[in-house]
N, C-alpha and C. Protein backbone atom coordinates (compact mmCIF):
# COMPACT_ATOMS: atom_id res chain seq x y z
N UNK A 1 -8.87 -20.31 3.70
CA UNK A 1 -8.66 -20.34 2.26
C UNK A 1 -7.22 -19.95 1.96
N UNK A 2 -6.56 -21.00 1.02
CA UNK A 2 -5.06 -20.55 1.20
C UNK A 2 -5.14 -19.29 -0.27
N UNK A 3 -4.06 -18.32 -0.02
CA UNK A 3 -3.60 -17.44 -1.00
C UNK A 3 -3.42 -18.49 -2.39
N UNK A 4 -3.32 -17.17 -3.23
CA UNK A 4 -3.03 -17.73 -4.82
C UNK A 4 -1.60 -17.56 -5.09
N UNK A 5 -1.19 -18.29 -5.63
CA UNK A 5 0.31 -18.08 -5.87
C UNK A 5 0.61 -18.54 -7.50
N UNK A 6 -0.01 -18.57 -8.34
CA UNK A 6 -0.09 -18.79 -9.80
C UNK A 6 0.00 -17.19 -10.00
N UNK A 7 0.96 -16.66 -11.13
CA UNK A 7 0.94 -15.04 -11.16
C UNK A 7 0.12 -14.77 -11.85
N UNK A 8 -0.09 -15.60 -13.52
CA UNK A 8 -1.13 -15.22 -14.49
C UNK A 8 -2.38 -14.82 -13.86
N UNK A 9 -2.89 -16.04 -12.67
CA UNK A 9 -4.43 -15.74 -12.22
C UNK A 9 -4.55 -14.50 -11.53
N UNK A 10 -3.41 -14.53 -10.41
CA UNK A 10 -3.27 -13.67 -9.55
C UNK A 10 -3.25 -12.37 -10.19
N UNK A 11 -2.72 -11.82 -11.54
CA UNK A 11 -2.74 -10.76 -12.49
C UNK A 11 -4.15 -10.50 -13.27
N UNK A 12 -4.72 -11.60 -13.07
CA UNK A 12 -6.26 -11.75 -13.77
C UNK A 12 -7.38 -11.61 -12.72
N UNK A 13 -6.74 -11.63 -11.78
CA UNK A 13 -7.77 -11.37 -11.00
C UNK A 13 -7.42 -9.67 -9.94
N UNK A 14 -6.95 -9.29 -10.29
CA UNK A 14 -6.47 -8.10 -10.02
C UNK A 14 -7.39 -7.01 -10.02
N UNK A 15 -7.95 -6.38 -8.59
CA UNK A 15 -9.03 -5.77 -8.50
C UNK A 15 -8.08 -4.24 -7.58
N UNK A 16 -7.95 -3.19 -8.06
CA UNK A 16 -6.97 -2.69 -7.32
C UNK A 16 -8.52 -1.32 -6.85
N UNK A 17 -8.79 -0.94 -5.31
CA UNK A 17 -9.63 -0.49 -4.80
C UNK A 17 -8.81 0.84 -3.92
N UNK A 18 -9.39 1.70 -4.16
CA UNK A 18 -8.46 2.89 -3.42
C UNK A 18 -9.80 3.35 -1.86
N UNK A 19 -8.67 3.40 -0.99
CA UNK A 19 -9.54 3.70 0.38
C UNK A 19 -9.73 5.08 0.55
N UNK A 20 -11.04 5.74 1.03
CA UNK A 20 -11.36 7.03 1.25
C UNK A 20 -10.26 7.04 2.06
N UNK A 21 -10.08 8.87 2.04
CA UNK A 21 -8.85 9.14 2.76
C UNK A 21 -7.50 9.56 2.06
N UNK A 22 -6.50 10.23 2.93
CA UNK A 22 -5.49 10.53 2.83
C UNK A 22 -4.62 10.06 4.32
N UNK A 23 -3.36 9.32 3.52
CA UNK A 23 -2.78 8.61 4.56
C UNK A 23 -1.24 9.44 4.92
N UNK A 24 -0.56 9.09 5.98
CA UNK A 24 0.28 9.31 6.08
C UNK A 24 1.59 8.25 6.83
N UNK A 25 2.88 8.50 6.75
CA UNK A 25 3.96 7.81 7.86
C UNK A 25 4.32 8.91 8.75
N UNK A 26 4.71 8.43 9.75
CA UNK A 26 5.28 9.23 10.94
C UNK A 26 5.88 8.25 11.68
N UNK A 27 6.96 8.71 12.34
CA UNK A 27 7.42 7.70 13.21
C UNK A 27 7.70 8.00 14.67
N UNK A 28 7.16 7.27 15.60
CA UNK A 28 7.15 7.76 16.95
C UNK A 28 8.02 6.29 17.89
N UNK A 29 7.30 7.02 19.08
CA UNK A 29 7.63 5.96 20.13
C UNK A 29 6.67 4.42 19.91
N UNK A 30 7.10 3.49 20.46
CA UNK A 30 6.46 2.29 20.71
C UNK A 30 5.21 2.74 21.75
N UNK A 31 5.43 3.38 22.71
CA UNK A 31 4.02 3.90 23.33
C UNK A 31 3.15 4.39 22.40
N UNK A 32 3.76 5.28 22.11
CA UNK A 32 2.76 6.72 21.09
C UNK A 32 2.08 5.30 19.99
N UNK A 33 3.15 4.70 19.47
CA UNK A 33 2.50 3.86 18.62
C UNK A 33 0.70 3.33 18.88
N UNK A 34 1.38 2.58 19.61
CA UNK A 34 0.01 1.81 20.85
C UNK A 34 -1.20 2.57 20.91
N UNK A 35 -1.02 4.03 21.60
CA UNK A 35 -2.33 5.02 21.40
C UNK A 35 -2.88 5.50 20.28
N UNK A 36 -2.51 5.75 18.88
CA UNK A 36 -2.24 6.18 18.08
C UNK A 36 -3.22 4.97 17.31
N UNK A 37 -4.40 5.56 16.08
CA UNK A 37 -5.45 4.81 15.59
C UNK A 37 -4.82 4.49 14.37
N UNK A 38 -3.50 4.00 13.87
CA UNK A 38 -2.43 3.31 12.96
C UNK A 38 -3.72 2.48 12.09
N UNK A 39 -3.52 2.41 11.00
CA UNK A 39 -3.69 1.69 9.90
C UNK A 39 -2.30 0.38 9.69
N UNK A 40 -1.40 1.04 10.12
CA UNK A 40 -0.35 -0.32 9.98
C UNK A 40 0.78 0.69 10.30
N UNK A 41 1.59 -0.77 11.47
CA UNK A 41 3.19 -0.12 11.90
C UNK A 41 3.58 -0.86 11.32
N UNK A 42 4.99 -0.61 11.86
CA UNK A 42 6.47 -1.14 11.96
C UNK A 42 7.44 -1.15 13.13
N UNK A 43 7.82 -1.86 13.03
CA UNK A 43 8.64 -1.58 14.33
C UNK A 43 10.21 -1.44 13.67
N UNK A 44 11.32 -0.46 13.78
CA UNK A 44 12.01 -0.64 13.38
C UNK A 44 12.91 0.15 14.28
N UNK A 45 14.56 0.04 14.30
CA UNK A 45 15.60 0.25 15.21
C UNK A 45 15.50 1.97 15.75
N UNK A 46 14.96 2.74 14.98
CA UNK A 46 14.99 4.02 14.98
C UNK A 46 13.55 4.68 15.77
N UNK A 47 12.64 3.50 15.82
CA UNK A 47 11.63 4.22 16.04
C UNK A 47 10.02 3.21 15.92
N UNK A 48 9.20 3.31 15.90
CA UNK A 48 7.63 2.80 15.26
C UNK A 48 7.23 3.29 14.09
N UNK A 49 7.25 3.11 13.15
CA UNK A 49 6.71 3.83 11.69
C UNK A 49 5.56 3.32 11.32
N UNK A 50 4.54 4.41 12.22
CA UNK A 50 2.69 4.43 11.69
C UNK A 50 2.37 4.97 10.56
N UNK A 51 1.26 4.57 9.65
CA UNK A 51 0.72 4.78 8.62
C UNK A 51 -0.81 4.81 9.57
N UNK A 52 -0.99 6.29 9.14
CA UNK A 52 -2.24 6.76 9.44
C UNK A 52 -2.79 7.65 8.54
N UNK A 53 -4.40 7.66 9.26
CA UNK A 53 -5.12 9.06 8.37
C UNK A 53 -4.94 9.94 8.51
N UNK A 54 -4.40 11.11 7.52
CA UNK A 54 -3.83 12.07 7.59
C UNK A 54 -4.84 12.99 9.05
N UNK A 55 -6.04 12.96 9.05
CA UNK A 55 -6.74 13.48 9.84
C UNK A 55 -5.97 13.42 11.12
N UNK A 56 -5.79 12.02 11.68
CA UNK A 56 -5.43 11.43 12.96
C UNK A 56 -3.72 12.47 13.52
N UNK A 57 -3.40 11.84 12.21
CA UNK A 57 -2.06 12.83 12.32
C UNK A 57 -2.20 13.96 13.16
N UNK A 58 -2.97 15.01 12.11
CA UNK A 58 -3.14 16.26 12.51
C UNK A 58 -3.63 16.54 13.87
N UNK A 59 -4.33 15.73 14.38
CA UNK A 59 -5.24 15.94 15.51
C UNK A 59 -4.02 15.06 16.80
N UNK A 60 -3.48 14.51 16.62
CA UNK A 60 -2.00 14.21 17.35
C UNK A 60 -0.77 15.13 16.77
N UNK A 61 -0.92 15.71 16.63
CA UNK A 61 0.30 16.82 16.20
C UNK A 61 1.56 15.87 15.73
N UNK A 62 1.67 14.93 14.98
CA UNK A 62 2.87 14.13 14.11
C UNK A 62 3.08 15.42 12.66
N UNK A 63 4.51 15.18 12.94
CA UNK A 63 5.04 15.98 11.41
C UNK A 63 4.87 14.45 10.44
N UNK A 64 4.84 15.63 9.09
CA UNK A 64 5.11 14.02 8.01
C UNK A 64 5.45 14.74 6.96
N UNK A 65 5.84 14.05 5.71
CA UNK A 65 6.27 14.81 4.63
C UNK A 65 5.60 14.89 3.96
N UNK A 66 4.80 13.76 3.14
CA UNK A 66 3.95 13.58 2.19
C UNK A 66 2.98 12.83 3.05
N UNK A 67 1.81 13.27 2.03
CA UNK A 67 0.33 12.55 2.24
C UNK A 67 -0.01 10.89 0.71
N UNK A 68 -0.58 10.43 1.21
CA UNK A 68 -0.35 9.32 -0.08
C UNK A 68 -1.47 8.77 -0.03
N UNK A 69 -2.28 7.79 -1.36
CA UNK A 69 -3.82 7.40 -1.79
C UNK A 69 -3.36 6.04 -1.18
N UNK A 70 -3.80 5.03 -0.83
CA UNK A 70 -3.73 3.57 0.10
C UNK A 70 -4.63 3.32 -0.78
N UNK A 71 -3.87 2.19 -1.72
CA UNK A 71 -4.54 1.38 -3.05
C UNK A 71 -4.73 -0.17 -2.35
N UNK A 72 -5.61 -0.80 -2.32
CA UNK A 72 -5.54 -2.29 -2.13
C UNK A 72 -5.76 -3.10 -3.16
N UNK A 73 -4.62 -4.16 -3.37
CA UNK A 73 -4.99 -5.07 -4.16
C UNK A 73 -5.81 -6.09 -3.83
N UNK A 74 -6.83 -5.70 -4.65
CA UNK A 74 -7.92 -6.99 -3.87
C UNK A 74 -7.79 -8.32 -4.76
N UNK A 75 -6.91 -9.09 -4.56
CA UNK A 75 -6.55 -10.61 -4.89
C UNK A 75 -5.87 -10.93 -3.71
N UNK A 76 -6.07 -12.28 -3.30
CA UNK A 76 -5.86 -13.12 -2.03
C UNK A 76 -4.31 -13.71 -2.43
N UNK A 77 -3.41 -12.91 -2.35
CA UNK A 77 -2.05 -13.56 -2.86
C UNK A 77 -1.69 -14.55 -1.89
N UNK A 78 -0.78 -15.72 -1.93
CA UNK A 78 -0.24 -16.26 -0.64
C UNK A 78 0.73 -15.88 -0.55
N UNK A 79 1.32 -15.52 1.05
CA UNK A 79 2.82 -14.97 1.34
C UNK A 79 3.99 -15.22 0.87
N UNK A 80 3.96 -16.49 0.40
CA UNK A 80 4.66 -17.24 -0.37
C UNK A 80 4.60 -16.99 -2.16
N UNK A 81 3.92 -16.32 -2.44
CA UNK A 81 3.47 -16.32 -4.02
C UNK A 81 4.36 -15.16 -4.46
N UNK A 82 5.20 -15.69 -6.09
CA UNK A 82 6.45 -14.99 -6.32
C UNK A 82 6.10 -14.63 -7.67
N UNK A 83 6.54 -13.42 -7.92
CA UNK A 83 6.26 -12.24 -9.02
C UNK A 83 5.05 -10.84 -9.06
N UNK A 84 4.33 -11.44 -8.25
CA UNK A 84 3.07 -10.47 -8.04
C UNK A 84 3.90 -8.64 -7.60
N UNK A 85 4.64 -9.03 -6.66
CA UNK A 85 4.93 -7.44 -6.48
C UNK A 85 5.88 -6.72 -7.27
N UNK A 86 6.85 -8.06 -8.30
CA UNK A 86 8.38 -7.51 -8.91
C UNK A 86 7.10 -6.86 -10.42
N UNK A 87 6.36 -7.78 -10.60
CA UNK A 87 5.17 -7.00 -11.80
C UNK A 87 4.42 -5.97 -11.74
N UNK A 88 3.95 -5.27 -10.39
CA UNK A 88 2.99 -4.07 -9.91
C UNK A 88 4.36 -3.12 -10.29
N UNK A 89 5.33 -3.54 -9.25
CA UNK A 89 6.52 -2.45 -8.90
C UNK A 89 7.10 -2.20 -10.24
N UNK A 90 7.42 -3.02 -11.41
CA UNK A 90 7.66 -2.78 -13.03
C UNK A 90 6.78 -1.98 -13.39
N UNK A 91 5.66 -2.60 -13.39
CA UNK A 91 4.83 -1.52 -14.13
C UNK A 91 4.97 -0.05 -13.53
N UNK A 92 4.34 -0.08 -12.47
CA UNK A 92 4.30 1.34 -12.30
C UNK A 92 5.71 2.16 -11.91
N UNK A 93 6.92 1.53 -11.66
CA UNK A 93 8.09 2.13 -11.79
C UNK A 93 8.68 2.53 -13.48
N UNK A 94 8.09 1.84 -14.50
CA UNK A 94 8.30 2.06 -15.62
C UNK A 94 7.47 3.27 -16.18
N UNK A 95 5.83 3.57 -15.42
CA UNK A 95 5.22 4.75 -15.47
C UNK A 95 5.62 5.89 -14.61
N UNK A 96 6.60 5.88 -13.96
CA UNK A 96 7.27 6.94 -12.96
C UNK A 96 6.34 7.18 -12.41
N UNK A 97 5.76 6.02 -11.52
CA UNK A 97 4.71 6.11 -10.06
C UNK A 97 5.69 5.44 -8.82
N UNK A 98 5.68 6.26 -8.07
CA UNK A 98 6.73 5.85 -6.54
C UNK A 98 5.62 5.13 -6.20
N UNK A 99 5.44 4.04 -4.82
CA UNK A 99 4.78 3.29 -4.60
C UNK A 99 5.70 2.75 -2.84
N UNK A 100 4.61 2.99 -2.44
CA UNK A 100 5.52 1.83 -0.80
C UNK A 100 4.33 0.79 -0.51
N UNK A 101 5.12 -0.46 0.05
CA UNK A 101 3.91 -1.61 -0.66
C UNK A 101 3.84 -2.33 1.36
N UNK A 102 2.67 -2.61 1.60
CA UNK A 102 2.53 -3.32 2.85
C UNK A 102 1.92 -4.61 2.75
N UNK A 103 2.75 -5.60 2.55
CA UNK A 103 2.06 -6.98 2.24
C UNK A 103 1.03 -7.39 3.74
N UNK A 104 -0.22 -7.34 3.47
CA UNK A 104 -1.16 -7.78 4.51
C UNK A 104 -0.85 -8.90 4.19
N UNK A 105 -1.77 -9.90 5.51
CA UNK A 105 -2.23 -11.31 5.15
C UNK A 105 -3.11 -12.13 4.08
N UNK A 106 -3.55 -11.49 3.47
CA UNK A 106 -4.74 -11.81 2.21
C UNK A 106 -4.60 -10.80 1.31
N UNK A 107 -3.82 -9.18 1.46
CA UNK A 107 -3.47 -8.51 0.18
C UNK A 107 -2.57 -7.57 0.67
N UNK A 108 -2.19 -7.30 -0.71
CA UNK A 108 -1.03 -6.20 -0.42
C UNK A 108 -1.79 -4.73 -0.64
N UNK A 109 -1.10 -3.81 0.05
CA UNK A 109 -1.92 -2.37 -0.13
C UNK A 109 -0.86 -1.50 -0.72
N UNK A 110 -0.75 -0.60 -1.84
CA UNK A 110 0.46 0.25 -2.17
C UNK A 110 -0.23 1.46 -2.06
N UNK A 111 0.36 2.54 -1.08
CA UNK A 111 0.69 4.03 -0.72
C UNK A 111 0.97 4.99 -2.09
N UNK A 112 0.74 5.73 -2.93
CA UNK A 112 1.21 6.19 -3.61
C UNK A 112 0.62 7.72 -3.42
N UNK A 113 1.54 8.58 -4.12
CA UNK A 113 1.37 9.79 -4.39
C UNK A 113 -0.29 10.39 -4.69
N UNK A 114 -0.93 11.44 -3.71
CA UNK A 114 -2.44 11.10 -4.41
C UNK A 114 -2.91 11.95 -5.61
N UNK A 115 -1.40 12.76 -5.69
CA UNK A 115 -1.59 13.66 -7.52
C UNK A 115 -1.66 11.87 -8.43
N UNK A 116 -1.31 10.41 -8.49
CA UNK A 116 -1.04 9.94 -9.05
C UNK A 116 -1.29 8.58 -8.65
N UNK A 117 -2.68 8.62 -8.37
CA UNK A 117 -3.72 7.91 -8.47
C UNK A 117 -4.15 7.46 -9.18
N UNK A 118 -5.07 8.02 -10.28
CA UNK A 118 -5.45 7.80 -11.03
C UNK A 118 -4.59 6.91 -12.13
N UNK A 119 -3.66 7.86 -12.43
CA UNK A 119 -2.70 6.83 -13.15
C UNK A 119 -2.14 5.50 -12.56
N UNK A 120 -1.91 4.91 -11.18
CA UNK A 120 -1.68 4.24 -10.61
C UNK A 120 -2.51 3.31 -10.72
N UNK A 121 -4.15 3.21 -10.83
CA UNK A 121 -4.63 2.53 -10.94
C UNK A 121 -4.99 2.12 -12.52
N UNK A 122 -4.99 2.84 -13.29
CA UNK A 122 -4.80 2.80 -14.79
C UNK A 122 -3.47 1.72 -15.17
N UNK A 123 -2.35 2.02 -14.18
CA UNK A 123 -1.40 0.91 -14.70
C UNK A 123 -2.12 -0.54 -14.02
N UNK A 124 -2.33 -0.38 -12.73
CA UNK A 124 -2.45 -1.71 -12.20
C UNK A 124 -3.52 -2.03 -12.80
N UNK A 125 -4.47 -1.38 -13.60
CA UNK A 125 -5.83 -1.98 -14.28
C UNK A 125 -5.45 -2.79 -15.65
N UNK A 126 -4.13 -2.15 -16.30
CA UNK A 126 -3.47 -2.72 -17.11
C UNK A 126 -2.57 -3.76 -16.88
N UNK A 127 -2.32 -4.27 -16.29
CA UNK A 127 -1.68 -5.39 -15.76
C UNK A 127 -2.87 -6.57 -15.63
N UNK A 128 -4.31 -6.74 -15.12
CA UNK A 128 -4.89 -7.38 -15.16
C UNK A 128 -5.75 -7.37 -16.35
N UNK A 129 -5.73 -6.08 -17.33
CA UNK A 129 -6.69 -6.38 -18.74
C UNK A 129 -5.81 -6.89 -20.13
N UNK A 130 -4.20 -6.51 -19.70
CA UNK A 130 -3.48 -6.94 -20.78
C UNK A 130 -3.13 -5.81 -21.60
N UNK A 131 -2.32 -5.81 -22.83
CA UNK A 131 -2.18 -4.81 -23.60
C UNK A 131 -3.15 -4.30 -24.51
């Protein structure tokens, strides 16, 4: 099934679902990566940057700074589909919600602060009900 790439629908169909849990980043080795029960890397020049459950963390002894709520947008965007994230990232940058965004293959998931949750999803609920 290909992604949606129309923004109106894609904004109308906007189901934003928060995952039990508290997540975190840490960044290790490409090994450590590998062993390590990651929710989603990166691979980048400095290092592997895992997003895990804060639990996992702890129980592998990773430092981290902040802990953050893992929001999924449940609409099937296509990789290709343009405005969907410059409109989440407006809104809730205009509500002074920080946000780090991981475009999956079928949705994007945004990390946010978990004092600011609630409001996070209050904006993105407003984005798909309108003013």
């Amino acid at each position: 099934m290909a992604g949606l790439t129309d923004l109106e629908v894609m904004l109308q169909t906007l189901d934003p679902t928060v995952r039990d849990g508290e997540f975190v980043y840490a960044c290790v080795s490409q090994q450590a990566a590998r062993a390590l029960p990651a929710q989603a890397t990166v691979a980048e020049a400095e290092g592997w940057t895992v997003v895990l459950r804060r639990e996992d963390a702890d129980a592998a002894g990773l430092t981290y700074d902040l802990a953050f709520s893992w929001i999924s947008l449940s609409v099937h965007s296509s990789l290709e589909a343009v405005g969907l994230t410059a409109a989440f990232a407006s809104a809730l940058g205009s509500a002074g919600i920080s946000c780090n965004v991981l475009a999956g293959f079928y949705h994007d998931h945004l990390l946010v602060s978990i004092a600011q949750t609630d409001d996070a999803l209050r904006v993105l609920r407003g984005l798909r009900d309108g003013p």
